[in-house]
C-alpha atoms as a PDB file:
ATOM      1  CA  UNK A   1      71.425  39.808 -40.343  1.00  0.00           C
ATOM      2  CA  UNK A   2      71.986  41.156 -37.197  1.00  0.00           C
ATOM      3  CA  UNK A   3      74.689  39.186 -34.771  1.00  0.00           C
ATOM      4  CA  UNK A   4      75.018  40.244 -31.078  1.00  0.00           C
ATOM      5  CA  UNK A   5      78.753  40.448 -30.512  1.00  0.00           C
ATOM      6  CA  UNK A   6      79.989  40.428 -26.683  1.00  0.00           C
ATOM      7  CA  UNK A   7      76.902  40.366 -25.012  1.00  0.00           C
ATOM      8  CA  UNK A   8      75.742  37.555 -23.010  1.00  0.00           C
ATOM      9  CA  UNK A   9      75.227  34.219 -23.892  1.00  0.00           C
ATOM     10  CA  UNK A  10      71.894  33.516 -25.756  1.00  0.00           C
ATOM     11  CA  UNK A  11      69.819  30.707 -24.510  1.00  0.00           C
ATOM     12  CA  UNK A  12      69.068  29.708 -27.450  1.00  0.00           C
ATOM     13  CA  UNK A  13      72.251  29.369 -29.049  1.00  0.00           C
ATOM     14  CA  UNK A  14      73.357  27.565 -25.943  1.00  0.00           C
ATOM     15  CA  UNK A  15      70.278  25.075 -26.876  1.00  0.00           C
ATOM     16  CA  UNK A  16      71.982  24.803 -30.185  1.00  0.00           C
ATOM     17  CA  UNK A  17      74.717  24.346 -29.228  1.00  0.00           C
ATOM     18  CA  UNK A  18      73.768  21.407 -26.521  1.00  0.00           C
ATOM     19  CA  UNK A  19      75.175  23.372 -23.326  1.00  0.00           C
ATOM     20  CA  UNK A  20      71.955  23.666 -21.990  1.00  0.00           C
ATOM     21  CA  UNK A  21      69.464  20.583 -22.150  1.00  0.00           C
ATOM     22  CA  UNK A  22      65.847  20.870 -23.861  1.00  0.00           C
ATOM     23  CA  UNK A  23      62.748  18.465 -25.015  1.00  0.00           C
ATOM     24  CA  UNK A  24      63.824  18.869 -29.153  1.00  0.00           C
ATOM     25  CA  UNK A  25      61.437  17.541 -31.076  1.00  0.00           C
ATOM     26  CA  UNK A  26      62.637  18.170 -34.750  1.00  0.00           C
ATOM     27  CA  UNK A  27      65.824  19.384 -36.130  1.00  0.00           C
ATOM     28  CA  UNK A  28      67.312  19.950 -39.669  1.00  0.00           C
ATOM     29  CA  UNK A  29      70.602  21.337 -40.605  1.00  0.00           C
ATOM     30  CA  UNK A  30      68.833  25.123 -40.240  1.00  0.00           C
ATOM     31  CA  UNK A  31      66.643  24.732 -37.151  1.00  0.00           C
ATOM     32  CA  UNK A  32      65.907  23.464 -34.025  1.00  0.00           C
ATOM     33  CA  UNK A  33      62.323  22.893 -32.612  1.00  0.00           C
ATOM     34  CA  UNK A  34      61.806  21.988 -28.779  1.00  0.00           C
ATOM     35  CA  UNK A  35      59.479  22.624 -25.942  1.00  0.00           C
ATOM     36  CA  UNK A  36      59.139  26.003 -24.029  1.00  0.00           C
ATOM     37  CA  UNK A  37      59.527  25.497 -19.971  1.00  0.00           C
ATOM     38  CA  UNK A  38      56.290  26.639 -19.863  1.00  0.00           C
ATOM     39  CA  UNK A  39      53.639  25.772 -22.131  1.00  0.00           C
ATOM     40  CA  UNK A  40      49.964  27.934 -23.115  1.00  0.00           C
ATOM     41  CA  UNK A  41      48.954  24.686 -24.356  1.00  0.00           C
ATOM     42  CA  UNK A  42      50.903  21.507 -23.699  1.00  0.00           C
ATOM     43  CA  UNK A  43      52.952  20.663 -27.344  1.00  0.00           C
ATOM     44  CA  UNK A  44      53.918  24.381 -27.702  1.00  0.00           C
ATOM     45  CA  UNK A  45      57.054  24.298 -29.511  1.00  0.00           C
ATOM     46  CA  UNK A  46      59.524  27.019 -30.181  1.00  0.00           C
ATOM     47  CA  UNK A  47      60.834  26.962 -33.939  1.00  0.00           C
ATOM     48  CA  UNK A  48      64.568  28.702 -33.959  1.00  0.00           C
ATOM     49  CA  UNK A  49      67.304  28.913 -36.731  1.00  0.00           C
ATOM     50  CA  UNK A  50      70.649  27.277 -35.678  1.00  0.00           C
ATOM     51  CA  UNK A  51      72.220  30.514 -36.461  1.00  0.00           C
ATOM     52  CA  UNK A  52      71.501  33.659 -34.092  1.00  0.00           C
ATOM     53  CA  UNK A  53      69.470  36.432 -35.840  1.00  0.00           C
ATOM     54  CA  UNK A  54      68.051  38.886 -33.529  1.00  0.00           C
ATOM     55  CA  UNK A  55      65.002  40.241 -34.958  1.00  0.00           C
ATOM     56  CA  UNK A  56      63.038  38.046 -37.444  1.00  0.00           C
ATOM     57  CA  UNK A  57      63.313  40.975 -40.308  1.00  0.00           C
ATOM     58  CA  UNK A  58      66.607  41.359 -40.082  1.00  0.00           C
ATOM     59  CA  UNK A  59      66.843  37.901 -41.728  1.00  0.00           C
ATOM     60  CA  UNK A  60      67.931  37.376 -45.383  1.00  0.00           C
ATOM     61  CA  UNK A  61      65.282  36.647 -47.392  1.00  0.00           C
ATOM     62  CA  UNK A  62      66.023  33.058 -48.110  1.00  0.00           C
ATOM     63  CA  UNK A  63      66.169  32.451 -44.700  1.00  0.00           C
ATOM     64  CA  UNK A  64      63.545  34.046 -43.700  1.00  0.00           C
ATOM     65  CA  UNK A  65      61.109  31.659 -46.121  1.00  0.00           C
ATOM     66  CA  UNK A  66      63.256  28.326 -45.152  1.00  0.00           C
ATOM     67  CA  UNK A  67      62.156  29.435 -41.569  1.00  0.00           C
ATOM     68  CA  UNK A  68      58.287  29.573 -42.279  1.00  0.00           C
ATOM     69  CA  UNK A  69      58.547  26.426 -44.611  1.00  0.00           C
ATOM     70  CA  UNK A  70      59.819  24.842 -41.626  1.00  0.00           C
ATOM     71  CA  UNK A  71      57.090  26.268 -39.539  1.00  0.00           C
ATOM     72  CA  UNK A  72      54.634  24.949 -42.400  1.00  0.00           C
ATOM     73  CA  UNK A  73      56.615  21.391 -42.421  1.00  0.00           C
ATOM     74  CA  UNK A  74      55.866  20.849 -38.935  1.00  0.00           C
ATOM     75  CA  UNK A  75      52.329  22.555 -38.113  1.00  0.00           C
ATOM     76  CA  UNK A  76      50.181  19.426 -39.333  1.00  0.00           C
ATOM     77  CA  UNK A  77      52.105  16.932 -37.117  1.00  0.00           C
ATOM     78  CA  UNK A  78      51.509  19.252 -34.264  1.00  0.00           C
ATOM     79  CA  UNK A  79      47.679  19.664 -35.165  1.00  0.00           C
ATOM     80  CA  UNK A  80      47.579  15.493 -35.207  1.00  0.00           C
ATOM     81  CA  UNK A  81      49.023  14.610 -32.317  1.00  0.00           C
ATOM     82  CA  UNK A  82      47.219  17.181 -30.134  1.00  0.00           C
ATOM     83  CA  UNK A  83      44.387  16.882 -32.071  1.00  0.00           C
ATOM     84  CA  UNK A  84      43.709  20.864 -31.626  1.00  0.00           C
ATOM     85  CA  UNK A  85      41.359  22.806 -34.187  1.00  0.00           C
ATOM     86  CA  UNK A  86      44.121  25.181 -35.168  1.00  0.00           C
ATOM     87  CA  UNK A  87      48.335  25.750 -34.452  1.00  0.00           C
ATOM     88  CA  UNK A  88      48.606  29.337 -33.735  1.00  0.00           C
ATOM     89  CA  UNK A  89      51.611  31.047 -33.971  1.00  0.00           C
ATOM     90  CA  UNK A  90      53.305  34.233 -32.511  1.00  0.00           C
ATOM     91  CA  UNK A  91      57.084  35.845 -33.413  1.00  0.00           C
ATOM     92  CA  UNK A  92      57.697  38.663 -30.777  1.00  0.00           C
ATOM     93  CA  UNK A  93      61.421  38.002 -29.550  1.00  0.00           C
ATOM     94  CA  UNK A  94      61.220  40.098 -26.635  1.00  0.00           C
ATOM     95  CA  UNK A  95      62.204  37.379 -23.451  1.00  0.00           C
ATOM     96  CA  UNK A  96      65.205  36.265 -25.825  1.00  0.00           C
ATOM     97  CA  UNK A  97      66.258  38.409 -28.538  1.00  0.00           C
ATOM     98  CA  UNK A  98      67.133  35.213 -30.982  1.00  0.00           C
ATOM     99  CA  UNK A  99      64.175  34.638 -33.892  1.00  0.00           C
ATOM    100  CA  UNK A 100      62.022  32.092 -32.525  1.00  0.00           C
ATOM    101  CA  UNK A 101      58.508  30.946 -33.627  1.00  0.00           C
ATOM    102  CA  UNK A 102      55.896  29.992 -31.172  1.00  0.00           C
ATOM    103  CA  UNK A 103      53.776  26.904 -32.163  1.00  0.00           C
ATOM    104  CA  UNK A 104      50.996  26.479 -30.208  1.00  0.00           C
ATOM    105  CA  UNK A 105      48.278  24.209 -30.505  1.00  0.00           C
ATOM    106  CA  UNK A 106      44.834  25.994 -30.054  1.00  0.00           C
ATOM    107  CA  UNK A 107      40.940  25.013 -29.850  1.00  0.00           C
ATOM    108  CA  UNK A 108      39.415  28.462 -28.898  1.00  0.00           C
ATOM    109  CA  UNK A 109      40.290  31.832 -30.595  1.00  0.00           C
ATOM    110  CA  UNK A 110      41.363  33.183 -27.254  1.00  0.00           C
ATOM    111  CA  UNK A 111      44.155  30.874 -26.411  1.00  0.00           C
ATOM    112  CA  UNK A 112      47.264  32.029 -28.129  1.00  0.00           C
ATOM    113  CA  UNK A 113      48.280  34.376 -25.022  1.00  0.00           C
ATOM    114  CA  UNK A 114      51.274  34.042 -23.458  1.00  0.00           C
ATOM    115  CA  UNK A 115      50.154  34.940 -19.784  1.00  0.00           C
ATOM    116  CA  UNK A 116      48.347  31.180 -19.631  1.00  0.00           C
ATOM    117  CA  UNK A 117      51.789  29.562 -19.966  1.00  0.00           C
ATOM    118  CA  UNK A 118      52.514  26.872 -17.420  1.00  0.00           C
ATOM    119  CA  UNK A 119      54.859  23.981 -16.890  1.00  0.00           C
ATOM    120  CA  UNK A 120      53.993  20.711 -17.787  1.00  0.00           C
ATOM    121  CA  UNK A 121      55.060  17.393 -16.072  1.00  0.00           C
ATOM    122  CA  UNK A 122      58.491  15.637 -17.596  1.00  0.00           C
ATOM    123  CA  UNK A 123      55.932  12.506 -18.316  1.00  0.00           C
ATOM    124  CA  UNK A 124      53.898  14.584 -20.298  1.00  0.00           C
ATOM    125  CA  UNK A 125      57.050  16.198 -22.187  1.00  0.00           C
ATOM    126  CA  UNK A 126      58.356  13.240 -22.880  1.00  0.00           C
ATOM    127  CA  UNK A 127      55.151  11.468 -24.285  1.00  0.00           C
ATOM    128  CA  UNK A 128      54.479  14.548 -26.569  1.00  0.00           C
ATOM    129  CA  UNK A 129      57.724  14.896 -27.790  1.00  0.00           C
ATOM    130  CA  UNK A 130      58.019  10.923 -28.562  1.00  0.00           C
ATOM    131  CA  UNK A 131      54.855  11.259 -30.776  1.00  0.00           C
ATOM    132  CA  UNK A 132      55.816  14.406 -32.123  1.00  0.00           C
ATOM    133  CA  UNK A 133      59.402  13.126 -33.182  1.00  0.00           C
ATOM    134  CA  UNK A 134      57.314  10.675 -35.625  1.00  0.00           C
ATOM    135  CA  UNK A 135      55.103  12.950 -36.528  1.00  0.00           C
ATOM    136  CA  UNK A 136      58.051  15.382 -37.726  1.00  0.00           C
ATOM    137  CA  UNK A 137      59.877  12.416 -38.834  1.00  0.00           C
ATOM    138  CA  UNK A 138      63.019  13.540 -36.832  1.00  0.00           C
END
């Protein structure tokens, strides 16, 4: 696994780590799931492991699966409560370099781009991540 000594602090790991507050909407001893500022869809979630891993193939291989089981765990409560046809998702890692997996619930085949991201209102946040929290049983 690749660790990123002395650089800056990763947002995510400050997420983690509860220095910086987010909308979390499941979390198990290996990962975190919570809401993106900006959302293509509203529900978009961002799956991360606890532990910082730069680049999602530099994970160890049982890692790696616990991450997409975790992704797997989670996609049909997302589909319910937003009732969308599909939950796309996308690993890049670019903005932060920390493994993170983008949920997003989707209803047309071109709606998984990142360039129709948008806030959504703290009302909104707050009712989707109440429903999803039952739905993930968290």
């Amino acid at each position: 696994m690749t660790v990123v000594p002395n650089s800056a602090p990763c947002v995510f790991c400050e997420i983690v780590a509860n220095r910086i507050p987010a909308t979390i909407v499941f979390e198990d001893a290996a990962h975190l799931a919570f809401f993106p500022l900006e959302h293509i869809n509203p529900g978009h979630v961002l799956l991360v492991p606890k532990r910082h891993v730069d680049y999602l193939f530099d994970m160890t291989m049982p890692t790696y699966q616990a991450l997409w089981a975790a992704v797997a765990k989670l996609a049909p409560g997302l589909r319910s409560v937003t009732s969308a046809k599909r939950i796309g998702v996308a690993v890049e890692g670019f903005a932060v370099p920390h493994v993170h997996v983008h949920m997003v619930p989707v209803y047309a085949g071109d709606e998984l781009n990142s360039s129709r991201a948008k806030p959504i209102s703290q009302a909104e946040a707050e009712r989707l991540a109440s429903l999803l929290r039952e739905a993930f049983g968290a």
